[in-house]
PDB file of N, CA and C in Angstrom:
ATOM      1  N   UNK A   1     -85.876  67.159 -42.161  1.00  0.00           N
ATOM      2  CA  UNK A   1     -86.408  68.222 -42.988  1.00  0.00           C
ATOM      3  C   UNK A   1     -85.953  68.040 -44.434  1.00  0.00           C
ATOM      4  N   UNK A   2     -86.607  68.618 -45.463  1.00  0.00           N
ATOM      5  CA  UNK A   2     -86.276  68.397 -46.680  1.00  0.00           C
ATOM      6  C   UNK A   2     -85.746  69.511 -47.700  1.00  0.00           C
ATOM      7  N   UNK A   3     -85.070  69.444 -48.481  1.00  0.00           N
ATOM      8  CA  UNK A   3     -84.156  70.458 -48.791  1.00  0.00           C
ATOM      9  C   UNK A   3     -84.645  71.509 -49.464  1.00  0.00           C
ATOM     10  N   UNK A   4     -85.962  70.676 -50.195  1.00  0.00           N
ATOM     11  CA  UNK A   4     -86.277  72.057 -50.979  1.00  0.00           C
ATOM     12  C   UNK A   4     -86.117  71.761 -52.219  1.00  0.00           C
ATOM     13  N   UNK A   5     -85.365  70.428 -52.520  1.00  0.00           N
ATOM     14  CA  UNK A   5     -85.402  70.451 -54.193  1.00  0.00           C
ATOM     15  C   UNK A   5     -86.157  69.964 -54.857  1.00  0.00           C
ATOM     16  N   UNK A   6     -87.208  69.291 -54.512  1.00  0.00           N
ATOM     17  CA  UNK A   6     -88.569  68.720 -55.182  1.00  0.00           C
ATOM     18  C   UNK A   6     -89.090  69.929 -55.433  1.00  0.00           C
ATOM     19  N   UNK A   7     -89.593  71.381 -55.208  1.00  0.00           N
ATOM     20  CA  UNK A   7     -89.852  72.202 -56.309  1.00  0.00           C
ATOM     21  C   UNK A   7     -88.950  73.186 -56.796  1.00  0.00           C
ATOM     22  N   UNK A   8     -87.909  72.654 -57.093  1.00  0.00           N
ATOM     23  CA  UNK A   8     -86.876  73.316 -57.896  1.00  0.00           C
ATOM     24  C   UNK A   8     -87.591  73.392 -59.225  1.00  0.00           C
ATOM     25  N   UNK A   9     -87.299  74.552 -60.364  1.00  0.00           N
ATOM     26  CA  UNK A   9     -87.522  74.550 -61.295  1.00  0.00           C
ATOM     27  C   UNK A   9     -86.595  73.179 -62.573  1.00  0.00           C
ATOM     28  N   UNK A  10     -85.373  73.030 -62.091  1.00  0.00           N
ATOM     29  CA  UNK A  10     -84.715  72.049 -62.675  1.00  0.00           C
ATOM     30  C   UNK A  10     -85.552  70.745 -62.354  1.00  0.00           C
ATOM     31  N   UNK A  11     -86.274  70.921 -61.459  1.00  0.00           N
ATOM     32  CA  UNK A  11     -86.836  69.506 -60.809  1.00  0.00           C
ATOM     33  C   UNK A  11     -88.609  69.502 -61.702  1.00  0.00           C
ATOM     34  N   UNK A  12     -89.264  70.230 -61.931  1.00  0.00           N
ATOM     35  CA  UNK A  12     -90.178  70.572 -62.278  1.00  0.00           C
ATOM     36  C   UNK A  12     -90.445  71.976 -62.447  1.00  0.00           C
ATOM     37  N   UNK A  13     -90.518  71.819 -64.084  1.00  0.00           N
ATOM     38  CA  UNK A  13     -90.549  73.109 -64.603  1.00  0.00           C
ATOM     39  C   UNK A  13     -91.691  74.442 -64.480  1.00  0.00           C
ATOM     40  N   UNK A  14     -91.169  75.401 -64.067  1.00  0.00           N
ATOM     41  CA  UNK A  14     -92.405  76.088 -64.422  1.00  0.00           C
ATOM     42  C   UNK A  14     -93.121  76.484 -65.248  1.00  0.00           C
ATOM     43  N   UNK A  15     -94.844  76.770 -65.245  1.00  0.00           N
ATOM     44  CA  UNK A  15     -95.437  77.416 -66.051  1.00  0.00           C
ATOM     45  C   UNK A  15     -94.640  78.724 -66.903  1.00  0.00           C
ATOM     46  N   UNK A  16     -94.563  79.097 -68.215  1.00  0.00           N
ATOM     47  CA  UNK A  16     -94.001  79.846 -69.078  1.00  0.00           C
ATOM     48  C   UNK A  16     -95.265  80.987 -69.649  1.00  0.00           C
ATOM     49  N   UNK A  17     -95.246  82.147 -69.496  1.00  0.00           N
ATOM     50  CA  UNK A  17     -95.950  83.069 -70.437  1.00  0.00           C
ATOM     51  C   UNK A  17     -96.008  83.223 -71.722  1.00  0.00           C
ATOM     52  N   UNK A  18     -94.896  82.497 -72.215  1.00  0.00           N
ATOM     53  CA  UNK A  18     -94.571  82.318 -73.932  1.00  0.00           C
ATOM     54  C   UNK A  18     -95.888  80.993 -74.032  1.00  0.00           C
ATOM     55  N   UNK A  19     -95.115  79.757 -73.245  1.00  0.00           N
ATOM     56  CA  UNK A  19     -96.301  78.565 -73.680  1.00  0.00           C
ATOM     57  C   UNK A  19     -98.104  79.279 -73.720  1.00  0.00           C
ATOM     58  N   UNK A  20     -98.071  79.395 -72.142  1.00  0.00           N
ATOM     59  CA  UNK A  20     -99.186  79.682 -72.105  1.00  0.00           C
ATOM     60  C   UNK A  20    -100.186  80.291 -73.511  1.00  0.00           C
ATOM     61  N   UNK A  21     -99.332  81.254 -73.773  1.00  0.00           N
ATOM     62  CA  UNK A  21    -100.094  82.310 -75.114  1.00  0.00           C
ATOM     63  C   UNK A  21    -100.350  81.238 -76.400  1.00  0.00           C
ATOM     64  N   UNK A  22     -99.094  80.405 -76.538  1.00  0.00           N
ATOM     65  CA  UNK A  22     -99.186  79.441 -77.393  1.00  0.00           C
ATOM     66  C   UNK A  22     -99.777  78.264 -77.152  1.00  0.00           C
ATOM     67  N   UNK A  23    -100.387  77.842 -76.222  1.00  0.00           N
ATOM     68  CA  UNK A  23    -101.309  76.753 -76.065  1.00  0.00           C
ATOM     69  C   UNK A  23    -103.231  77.591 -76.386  1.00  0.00           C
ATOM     70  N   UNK A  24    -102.656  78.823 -76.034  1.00  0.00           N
ATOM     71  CA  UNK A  24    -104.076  79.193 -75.613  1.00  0.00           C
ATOM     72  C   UNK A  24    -104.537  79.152 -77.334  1.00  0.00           C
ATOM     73  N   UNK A  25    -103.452  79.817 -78.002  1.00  0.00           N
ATOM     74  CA  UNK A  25    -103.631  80.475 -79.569  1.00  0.00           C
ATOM     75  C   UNK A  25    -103.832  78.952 -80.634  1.00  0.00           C
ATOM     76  N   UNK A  26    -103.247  78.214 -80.069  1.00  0.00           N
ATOM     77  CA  UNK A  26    -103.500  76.814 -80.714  1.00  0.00           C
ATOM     78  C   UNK A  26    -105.203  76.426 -80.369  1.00  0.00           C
ATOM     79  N   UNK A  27    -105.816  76.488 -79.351  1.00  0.00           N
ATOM     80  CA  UNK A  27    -107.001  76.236 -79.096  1.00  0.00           C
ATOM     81  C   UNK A  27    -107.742  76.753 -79.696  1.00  0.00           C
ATOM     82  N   UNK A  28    -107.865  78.513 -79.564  1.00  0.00           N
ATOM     83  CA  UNK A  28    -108.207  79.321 -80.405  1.00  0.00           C
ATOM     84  C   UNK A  28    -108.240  78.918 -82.402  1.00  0.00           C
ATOM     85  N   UNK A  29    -107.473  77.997 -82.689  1.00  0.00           N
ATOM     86  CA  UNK A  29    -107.230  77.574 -83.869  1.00  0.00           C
ATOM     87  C   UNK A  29    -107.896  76.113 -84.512  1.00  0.00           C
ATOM     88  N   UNK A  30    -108.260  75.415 -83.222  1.00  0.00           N
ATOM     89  CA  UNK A  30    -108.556  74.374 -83.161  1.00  0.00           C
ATOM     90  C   UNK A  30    -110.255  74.891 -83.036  1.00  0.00           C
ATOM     91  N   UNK A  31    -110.978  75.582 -82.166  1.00  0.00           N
ATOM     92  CA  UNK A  31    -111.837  75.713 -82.477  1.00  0.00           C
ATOM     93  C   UNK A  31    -112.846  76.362 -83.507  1.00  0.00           C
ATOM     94  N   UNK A  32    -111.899  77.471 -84.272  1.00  0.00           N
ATOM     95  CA  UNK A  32    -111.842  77.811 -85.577  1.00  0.00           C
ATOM     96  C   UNK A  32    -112.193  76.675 -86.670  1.00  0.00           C
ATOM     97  N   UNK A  33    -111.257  75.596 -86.595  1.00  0.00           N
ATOM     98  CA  UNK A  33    -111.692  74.667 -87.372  1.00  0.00           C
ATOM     99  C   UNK A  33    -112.798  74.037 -87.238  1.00  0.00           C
ATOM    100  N   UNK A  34    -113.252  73.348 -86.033  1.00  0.00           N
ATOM    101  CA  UNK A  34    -114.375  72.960 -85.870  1.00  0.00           C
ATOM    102  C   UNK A  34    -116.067  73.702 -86.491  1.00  0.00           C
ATOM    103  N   UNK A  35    -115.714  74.768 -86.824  1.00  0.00           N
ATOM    104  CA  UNK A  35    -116.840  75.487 -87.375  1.00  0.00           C
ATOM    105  C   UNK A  35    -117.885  76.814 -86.653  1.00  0.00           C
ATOM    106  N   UNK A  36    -116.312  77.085 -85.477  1.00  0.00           N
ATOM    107  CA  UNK A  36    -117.409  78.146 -84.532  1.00  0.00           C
ATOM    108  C   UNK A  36    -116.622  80.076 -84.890  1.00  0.00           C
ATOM    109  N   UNK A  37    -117.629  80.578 -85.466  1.00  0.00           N
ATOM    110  CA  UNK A  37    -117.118  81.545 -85.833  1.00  0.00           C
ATOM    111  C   UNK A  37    -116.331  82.241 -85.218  1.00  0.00           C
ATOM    112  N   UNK A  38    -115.943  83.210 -86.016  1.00  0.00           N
ATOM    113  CA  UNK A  38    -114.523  83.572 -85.138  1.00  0.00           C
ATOM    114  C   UNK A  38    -115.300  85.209 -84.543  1.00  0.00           C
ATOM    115  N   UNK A  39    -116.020  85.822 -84.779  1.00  0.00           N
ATOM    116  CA  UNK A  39    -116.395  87.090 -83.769  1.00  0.00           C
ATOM    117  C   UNK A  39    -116.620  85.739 -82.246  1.00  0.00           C
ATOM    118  N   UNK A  40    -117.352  84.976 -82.309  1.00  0.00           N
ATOM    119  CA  UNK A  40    -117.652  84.594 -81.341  1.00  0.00           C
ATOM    120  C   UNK A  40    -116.810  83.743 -80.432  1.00  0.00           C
ATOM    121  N   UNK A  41    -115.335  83.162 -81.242  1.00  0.00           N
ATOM    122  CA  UNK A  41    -114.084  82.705 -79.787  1.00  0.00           C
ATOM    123  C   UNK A  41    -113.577  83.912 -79.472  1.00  0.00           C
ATOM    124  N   UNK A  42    -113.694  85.012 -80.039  1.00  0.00           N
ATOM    125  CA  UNK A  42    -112.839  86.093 -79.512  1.00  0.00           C
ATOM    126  C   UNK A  42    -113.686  86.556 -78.441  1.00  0.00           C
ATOM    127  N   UNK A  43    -115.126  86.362 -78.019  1.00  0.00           N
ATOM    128  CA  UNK A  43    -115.868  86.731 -77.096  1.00  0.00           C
ATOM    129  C   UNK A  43    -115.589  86.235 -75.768  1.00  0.00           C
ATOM    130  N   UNK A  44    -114.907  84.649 -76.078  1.00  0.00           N
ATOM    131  CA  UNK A  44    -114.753  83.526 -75.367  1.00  0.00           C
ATOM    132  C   UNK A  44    -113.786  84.051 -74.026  1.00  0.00           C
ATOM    133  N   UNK A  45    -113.933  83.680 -72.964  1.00  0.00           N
ATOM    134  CA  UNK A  45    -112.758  83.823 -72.173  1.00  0.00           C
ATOM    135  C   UNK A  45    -112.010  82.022 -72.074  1.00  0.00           C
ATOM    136  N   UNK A  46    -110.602  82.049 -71.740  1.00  0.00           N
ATOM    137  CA  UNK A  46    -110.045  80.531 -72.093  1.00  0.00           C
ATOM    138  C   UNK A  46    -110.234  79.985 -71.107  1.00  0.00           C
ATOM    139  N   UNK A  47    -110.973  80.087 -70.196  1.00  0.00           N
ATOM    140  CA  UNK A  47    -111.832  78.957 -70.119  1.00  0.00           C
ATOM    141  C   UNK A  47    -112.903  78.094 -70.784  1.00  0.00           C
ATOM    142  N   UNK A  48    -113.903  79.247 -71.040  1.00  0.00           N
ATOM    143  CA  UNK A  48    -114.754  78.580 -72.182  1.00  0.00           C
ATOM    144  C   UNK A  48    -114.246  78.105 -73.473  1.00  0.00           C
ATOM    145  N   UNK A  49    -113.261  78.410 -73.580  1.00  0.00           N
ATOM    146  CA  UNK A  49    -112.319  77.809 -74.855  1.00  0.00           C
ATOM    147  C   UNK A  49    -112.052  76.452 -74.279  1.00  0.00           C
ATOM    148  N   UNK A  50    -111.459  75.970 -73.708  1.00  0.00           N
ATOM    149  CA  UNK A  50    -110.852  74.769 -72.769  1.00  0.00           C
ATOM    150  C   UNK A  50    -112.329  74.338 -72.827  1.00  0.00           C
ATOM    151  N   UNK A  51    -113.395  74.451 -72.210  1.00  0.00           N
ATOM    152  CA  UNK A  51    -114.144  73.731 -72.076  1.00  0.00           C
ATOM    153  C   UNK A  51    -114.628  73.225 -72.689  1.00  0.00           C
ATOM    154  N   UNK A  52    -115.243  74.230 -74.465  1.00  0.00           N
ATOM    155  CA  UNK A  52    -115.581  73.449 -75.743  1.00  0.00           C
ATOM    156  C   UNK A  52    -114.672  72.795 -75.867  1.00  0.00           C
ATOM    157  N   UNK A  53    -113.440  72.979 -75.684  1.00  0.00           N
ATOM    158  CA  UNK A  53    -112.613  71.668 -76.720  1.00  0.00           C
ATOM    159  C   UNK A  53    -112.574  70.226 -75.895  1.00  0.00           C
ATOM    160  N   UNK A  54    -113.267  70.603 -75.020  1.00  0.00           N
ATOM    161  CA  UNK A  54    -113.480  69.276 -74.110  1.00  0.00           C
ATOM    162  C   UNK A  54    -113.907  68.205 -75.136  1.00  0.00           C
ATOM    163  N   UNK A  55    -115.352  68.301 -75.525  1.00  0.00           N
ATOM    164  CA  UNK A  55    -115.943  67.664 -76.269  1.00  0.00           C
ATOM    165  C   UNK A  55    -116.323  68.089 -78.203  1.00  0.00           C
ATOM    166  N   UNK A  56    -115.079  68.072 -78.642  1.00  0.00           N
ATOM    167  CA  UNK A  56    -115.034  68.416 -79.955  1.00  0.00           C
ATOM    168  C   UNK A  56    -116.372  68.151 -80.684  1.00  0.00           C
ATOM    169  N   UNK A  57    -116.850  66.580 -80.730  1.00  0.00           N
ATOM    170  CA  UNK A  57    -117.716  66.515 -81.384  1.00  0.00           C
ATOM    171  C   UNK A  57    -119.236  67.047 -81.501  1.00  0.00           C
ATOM    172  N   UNK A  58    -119.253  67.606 -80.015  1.00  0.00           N
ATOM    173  CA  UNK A  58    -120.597  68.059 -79.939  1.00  0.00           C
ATOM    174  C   UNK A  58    -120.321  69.231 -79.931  1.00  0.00           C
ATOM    175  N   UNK A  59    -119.261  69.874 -80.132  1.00  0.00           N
ATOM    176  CA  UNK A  59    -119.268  71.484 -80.901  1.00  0.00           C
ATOM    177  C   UNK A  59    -119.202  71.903 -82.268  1.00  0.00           C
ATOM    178  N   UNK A  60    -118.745  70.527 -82.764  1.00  0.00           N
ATOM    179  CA  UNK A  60    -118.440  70.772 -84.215  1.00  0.00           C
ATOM    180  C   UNK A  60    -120.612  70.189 -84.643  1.00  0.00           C
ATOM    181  N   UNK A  61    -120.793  69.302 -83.929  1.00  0.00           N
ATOM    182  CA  UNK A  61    -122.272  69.298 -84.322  1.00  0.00           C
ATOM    183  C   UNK A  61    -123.350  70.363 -84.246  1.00  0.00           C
ATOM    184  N   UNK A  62    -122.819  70.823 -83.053  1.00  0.00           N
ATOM    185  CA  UNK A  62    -123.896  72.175 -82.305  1.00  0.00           C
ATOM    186  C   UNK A  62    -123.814  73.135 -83.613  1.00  0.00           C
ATOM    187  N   UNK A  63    -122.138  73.353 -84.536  1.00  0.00           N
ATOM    188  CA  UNK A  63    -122.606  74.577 -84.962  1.00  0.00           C
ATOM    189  C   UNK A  63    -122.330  74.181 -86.492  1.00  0.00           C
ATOM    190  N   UNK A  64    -122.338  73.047 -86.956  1.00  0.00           N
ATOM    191  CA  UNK A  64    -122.972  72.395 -87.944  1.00  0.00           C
ATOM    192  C   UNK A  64    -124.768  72.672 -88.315  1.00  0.00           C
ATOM    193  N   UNK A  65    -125.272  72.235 -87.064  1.00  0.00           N
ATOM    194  CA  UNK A  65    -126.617  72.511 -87.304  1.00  0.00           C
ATOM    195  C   UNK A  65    -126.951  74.532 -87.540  1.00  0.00           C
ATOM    196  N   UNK A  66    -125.972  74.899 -86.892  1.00  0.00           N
ATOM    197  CA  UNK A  66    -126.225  76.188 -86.974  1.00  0.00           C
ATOM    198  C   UNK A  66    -126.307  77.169 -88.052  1.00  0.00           C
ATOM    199  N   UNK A  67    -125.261  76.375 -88.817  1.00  0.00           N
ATOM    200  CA  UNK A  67    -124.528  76.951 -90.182  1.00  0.00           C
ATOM    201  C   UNK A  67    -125.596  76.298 -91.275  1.00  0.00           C
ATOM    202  N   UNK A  68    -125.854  75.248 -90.753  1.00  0.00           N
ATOM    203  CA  UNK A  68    -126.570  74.324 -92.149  1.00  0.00           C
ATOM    204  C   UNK A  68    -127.743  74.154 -92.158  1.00  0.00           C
TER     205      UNK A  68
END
């Protein structure tokens, strides 16, 4: 039998509520730049955040054409 320490937190850390907020708020910032207004990431749930930033370039194009 095995002891149990392969998911120790010393062994592998856990997910954090501090990171989390701060990964999410960095995305949130990142897609800001790209050119997608901001009423509309705040609509976003972070998933759909995660998912545009999948492919940067075809969001920063999508709303290039939008703006221009």
């Amino acid at each position: 039998m095995g002891s149990g320490r392969s998911h120790a937190e010393l062994t592998w850390s856990a997910k954090k509520p501090r990171e989390r907020r701060r990964r999410e708020k960095l995305q949130v910032k990142r897609l800001l730049a790209l050119g997608v207004p901001e009423a509309m990431v705040r609509k976003l749930t972070t998933k759909a955040v995660r998912e545009m930033l999948c492919c940067p370039e075809k969001v920063r194009r999508q709303w290039a054409a939008k703006n221009g």
